[in-house]
Protein backbone atom coordinates (compact mmCIF):
# COMPACT_ATOMS: atom_id res chain seq x y z
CA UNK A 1 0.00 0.00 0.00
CA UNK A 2 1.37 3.51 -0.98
CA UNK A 3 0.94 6.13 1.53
CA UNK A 4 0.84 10.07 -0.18
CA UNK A 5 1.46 12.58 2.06
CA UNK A 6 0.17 15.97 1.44
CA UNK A 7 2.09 19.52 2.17
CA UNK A 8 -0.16 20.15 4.75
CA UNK A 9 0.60 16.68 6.60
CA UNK A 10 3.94 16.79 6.48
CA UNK A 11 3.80 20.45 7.78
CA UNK A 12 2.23 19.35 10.48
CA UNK A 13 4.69 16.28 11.52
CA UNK A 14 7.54 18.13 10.99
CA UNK A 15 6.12 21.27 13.06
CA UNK A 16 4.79 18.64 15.89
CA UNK A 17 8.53 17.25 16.16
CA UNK A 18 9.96 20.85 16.12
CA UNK A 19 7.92 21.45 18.94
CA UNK A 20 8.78 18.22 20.60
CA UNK A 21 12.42 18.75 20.12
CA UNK A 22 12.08 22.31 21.54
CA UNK A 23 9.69 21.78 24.27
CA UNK A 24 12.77 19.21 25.80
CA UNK A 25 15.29 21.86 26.10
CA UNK A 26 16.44 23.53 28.21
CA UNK A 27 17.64 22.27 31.95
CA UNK A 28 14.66 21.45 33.80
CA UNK A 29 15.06 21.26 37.11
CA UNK A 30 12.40 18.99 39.48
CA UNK A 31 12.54 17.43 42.66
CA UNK A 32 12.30 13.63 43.45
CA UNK A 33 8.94 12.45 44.70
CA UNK A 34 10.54 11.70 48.03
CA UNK A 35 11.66 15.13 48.79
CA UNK A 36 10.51 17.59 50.94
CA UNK A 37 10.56 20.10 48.19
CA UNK A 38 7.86 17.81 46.41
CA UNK A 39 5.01 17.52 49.50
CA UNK A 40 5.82 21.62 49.78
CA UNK A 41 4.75 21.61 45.90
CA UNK A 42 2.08 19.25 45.67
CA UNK A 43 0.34 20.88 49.04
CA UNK A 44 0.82 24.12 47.36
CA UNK A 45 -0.77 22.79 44.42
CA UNK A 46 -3.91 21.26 46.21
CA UNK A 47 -4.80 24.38 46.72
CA UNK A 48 -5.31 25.23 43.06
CA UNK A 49 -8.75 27.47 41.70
CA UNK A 50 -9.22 27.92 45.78
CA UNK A 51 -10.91 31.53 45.97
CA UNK A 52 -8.24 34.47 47.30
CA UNK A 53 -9.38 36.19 50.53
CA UNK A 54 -7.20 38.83 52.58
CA UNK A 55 -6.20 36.89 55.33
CA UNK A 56 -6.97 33.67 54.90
CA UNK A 57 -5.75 30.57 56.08
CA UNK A 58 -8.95 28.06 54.70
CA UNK A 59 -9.73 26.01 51.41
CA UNK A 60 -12.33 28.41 51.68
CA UNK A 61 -10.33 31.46 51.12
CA UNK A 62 -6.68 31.90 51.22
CA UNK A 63 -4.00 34.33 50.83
CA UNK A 64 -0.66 34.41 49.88
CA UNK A 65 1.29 33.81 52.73
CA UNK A 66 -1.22 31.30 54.02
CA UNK A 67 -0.40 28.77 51.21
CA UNK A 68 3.15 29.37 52.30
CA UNK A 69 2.60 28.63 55.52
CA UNK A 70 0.56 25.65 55.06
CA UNK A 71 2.56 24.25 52.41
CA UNK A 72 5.85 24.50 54.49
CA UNK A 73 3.96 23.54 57.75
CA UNK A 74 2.84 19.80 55.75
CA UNK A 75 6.67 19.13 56.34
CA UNK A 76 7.10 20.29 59.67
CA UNK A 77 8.81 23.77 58.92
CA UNK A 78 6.76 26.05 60.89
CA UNK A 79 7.09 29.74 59.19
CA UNK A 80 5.63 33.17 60.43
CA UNK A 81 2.01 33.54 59.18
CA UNK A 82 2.69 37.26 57.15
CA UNK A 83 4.77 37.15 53.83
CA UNK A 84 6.60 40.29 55.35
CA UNK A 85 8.00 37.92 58.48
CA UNK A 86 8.22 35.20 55.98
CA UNK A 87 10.80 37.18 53.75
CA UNK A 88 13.19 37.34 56.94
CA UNK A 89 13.87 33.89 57.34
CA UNK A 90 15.87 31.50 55.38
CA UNK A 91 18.56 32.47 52.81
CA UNK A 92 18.78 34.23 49.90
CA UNK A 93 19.30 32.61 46.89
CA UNK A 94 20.71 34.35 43.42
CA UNK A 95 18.34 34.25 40.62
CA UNK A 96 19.75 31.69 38.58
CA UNK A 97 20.04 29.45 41.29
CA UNK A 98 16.52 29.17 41.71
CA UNK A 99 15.12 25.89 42.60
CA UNK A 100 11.85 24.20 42.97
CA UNK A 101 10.55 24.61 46.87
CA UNK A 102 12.08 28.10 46.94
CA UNK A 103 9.74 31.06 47.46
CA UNK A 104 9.90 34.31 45.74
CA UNK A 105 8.84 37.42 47.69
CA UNK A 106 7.69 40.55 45.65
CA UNK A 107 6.21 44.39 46.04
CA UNK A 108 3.00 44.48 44.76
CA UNK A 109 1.66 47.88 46.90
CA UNK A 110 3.12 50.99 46.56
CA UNK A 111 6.02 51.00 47.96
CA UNK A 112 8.59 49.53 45.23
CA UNK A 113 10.77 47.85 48.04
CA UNK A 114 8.15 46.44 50.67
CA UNK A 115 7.40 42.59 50.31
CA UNK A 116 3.53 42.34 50.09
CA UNK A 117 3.41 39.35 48.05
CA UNK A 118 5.25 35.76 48.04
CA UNK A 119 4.69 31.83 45.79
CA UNK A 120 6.41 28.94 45.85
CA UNK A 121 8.78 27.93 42.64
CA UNK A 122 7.03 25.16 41.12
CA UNK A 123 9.55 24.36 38.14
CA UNK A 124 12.67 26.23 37.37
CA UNK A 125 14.30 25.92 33.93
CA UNK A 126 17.00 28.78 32.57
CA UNK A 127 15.67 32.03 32.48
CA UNK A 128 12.10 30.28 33.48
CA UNK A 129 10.91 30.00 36.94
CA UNK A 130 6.85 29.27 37.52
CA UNK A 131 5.81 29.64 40.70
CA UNK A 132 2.40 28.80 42.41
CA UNK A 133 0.94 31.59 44.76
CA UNK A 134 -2.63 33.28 45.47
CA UNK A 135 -3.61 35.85 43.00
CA UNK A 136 -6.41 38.43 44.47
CA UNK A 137 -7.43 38.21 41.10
CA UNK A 138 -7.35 34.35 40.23
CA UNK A 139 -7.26 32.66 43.56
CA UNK A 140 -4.43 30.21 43.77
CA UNK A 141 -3.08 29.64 40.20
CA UNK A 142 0.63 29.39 38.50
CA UNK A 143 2.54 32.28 37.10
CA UNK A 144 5.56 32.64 35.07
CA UNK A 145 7.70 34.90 36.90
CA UNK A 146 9.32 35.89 33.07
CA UNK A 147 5.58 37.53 33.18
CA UNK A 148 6.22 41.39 32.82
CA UNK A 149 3.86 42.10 36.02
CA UNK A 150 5.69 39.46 38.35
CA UNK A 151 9.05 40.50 36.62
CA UNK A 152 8.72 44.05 37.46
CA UNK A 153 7.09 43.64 41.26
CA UNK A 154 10.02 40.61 42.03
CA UNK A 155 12.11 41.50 45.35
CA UNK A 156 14.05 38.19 45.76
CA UNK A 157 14.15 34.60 46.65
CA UNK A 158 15.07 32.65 49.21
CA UNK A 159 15.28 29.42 50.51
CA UNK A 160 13.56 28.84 53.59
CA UNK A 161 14.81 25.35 53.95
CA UNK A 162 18.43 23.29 53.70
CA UNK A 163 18.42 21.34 50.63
């Protein structure tokens, strides 16, 4: 049997290996299943499309810090409740050494310097870091901290636990 491919199909499989090819670049870096940095993620991530409320700590309504806090607390590190006190423990870590279970503190108020805001990295590649963290907007979603917004209101990161 004689197979004829058209342009069109062979577009298409050569695009959808391109993409394949490209989508697998890059350094990746994940944590093992067994690792703390893994129940931090995967309790962050239960918390997905769970409403945003100032203050709080519930599946109900949650902020920022509160998915922090819980995530962090389902592996016995017990961290102040505001992303302000969070943003004083642990240590910092340089931007390209940004690794999943690390948590990225920025100024989303007025003042340009003053940490109002903070997510957990949820994969970090070069030059891509996505990060998990309750949006007043979205409730508790992922961002791409290459996003302009995040980019612009980022402080630091740090790690708030030994690896």
């Amino acid at each position: 049997m004689k197979r004829i491919y058209s342009p069109s199909t062979t577009s298409f499989f050569l695009c959808f290996i391109a993409l394949f090819v490209l989508g697998s670049c890059g350094s990746k870096r994940r944590v093992a299943n067994s690792s703390p940095e893994f129940t931090i993620i995967e309790t962050a991530k239960s918390y997905r499309g769970t409403p945003y409320r100032y203050g709080g700590t519930t599946r109900a309504g949650i902020d920022c810090s509160a998915l922090v806090y819980h995530s962090f607390a389902s592996v016995g590190v017990k961290l102040p409740r505001t992303s302000t006190d969070q943003s004083k423990m642990g240590k910092k870590i340089p931007e390209h050494k940004i690794t999943p279970g690390d948590v990225l503190f920025f100024a989303t108020g007025k003042k340009k310097k003053e940490v109002t805001h903070t997510g957990i990295v949820t994969e970090g590649r070069k030059n891509e870091v996505r990060f998990i963290h309750a949006s007043t907007s979205l409730g508790v979603t992922e961002d791409y901290l290459r996003n302009s917004y995040w980019t612009k209101a980022f402080l630091f990161a740090k790690r708030l636990r030994s690896k």
